[in-house]
Protein backbone atom coordinates (compact mmCIF):
# COMPACT_ATOMS: atom_id res chain seq x y z
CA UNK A 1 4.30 17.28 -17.97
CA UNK A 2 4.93 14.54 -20.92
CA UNK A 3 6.62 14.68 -24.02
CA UNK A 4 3.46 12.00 -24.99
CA UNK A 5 2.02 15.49 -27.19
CA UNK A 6 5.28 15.81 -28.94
CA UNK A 7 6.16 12.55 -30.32
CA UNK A 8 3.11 12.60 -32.72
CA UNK A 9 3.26 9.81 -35.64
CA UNK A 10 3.92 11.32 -38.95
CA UNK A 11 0.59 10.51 -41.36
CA UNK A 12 -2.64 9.29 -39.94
CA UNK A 13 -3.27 8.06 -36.64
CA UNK A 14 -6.07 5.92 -35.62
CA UNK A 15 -9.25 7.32 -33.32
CA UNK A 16 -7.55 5.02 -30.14
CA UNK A 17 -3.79 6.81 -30.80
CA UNK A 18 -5.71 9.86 -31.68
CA UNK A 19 -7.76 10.13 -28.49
CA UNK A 20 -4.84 9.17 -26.90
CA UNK A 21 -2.75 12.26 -27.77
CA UNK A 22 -5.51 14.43 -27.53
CA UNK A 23 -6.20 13.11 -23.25
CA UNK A 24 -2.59 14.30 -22.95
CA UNK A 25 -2.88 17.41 -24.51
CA UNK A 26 -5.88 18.36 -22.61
CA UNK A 27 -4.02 16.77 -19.29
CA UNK A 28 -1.24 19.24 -19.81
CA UNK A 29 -3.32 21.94 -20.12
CA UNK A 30 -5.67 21.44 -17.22
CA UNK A 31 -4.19 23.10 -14.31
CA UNK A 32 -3.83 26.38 -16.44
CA UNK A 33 -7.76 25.99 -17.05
CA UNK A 34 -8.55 24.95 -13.81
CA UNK A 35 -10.95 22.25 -15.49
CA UNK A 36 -12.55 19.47 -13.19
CA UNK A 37 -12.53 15.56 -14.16
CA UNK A 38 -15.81 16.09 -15.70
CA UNK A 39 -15.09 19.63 -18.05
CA UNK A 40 -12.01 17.42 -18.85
CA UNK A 41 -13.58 14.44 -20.18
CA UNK A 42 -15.94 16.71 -21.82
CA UNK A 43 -13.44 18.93 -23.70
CA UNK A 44 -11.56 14.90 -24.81
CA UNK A 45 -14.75 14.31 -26.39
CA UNK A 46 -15.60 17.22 -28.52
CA UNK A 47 -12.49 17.49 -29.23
CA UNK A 48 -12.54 13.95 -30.44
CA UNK A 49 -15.97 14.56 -32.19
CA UNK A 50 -14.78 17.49 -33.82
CA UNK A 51 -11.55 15.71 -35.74
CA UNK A 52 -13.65 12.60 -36.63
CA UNK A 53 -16.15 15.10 -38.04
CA UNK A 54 -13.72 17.15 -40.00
CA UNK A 55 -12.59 14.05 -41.49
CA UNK A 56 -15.55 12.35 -42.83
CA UNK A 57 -16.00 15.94 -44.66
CA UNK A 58 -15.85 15.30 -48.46
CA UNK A 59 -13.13 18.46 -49.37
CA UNK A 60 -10.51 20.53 -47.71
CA UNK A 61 -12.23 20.31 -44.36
CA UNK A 62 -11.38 16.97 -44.11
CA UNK A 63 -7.66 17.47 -43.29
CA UNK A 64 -7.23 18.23 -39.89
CA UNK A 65 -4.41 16.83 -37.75
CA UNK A 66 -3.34 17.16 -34.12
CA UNK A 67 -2.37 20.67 -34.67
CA UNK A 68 -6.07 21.90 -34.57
CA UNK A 69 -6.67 20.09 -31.16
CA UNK A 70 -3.46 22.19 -30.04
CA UNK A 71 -5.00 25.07 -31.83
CA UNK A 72 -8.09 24.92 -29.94
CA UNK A 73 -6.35 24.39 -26.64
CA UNK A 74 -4.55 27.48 -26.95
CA UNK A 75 -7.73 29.32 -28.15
CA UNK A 76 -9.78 28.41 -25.06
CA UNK A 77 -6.77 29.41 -23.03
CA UNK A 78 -6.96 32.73 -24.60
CA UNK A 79 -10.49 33.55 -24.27
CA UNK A 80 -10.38 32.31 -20.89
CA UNK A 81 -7.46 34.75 -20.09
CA UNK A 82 -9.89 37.71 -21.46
CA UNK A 83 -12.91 36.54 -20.22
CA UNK A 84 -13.28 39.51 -18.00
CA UNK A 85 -13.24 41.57 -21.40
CA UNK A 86 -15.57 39.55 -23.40
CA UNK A 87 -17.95 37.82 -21.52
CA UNK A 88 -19.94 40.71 -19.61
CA UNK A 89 -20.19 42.08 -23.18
CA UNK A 90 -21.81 39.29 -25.05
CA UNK A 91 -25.47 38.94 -25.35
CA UNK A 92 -26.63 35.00 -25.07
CA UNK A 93 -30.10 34.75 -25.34
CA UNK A 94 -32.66 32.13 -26.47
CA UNK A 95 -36.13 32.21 -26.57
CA UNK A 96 -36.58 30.60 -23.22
CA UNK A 97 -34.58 33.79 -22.30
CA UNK A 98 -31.21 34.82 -20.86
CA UNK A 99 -28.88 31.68 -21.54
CA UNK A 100 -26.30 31.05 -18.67
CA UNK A 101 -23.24 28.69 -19.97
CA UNK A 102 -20.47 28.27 -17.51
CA UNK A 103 -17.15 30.06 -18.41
CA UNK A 104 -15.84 25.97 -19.72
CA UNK A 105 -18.79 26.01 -21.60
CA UNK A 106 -18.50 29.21 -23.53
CA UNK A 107 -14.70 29.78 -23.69
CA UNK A 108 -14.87 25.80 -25.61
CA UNK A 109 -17.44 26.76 -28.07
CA UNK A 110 -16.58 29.84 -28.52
CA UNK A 111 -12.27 28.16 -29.74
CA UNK A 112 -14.43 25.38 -31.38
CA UNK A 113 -16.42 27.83 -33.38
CA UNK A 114 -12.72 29.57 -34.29
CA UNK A 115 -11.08 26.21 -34.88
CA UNK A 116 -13.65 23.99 -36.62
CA UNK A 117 -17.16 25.64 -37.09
CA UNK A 118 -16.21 28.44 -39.26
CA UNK A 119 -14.42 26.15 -41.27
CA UNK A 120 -17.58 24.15 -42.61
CA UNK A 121 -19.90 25.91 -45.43
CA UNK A 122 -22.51 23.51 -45.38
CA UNK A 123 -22.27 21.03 -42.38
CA UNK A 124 -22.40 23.52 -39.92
CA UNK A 125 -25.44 22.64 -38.66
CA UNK A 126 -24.53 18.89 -38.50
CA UNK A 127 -21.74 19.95 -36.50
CA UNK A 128 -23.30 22.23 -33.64
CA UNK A 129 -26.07 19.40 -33.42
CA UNK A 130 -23.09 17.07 -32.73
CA UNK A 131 -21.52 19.79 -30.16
CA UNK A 132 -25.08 20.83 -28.74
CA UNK A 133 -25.90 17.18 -27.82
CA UNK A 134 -22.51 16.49 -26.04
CA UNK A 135 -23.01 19.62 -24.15
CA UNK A 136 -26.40 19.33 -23.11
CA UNK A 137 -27.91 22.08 -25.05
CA UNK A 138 -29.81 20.14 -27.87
CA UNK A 139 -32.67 20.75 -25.98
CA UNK A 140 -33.31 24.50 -27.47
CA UNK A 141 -34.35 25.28 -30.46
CA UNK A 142 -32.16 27.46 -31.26
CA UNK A 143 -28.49 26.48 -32.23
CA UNK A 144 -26.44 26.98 -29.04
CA UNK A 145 -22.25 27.22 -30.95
CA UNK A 146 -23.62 29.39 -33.92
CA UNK A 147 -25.43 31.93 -31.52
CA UNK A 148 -21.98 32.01 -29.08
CA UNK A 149 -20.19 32.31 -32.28
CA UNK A 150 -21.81 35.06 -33.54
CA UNK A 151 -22.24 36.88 -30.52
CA UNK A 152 -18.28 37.05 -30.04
CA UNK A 153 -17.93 38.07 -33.94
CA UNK A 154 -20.30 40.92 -32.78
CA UNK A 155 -17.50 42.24 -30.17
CA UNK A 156 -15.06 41.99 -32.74
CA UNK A 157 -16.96 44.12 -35.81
């Protein structure tokens, strides 16, 4: 455990100090997750991805700051503590048929839909390209974090 996540600089940070903070974050949280070297690096990225593409947003979107990586680390830990409730009860399907994401997979788009994707109006798209791609599911045609997304709002309503 660090105090690294605590001491955050007031104001803007650059990407380096940025992804810096965020590796901790997601170090800290690891062992709860049970995440491997490689869902780790993964979940740095997007996380990464995610504030640089909140920020190049034009309005309100633009303002994120350290507390929505925190945010979303304490989202995935929640849907990953109920996954036993949610997960048998969504339906993911593409056209290629049943689609089978691993429970890292789902429980991070599913806090990255909650945390940044519902967020955007009109980049959304842009967004779960960007997500897709680093995941490995640009390859279908459908969009991968919007139909996760809306099969968990479909639980909910």
């Amino acid at each position: 455990l660090s105090l690294f996540p605590l001491v955050w600089d007031f104001g803007t940070v650059n990407q380096t100090n940025e992804k810096q903070y965020i590796s901790q974050m997601v170090k800290n949280v690891s062992d709860d997750l049970k995440l491997v070297s490689s869902e780790e690096s993964s979940l740095i990225t997007v996380l990464c991805l995610s504030q640089q593409f909140m920020r190049e947003r034009k309005d309100e979107c633009s303002f994120v700051s350290l507390r929505d990586v925190e945010r979303t680390l304490t989202i995935i830990k929640w849907f990953s503590s109920m996954k036993q409730h949610i997960s048998p009860k969504m339906v993911l399907s593409t056209k290629e048929g049943p689609l089978n994401l691993s429970d890292f997979h789902l429980n991070t788009l599913l806090a990255l839909g909650v945390s940044y994707y519902v967020r955007l109006e009109k980049e959304r798209i842009d967004y779960a390209n960007i997500i897709n791609k680093e995941f490995g599911l640009e390859h279908f045609e459908e969009d991968i974090l919007n139909k996760v997304v809306i099969s968990c709002q479909d639980l909910f309503i």
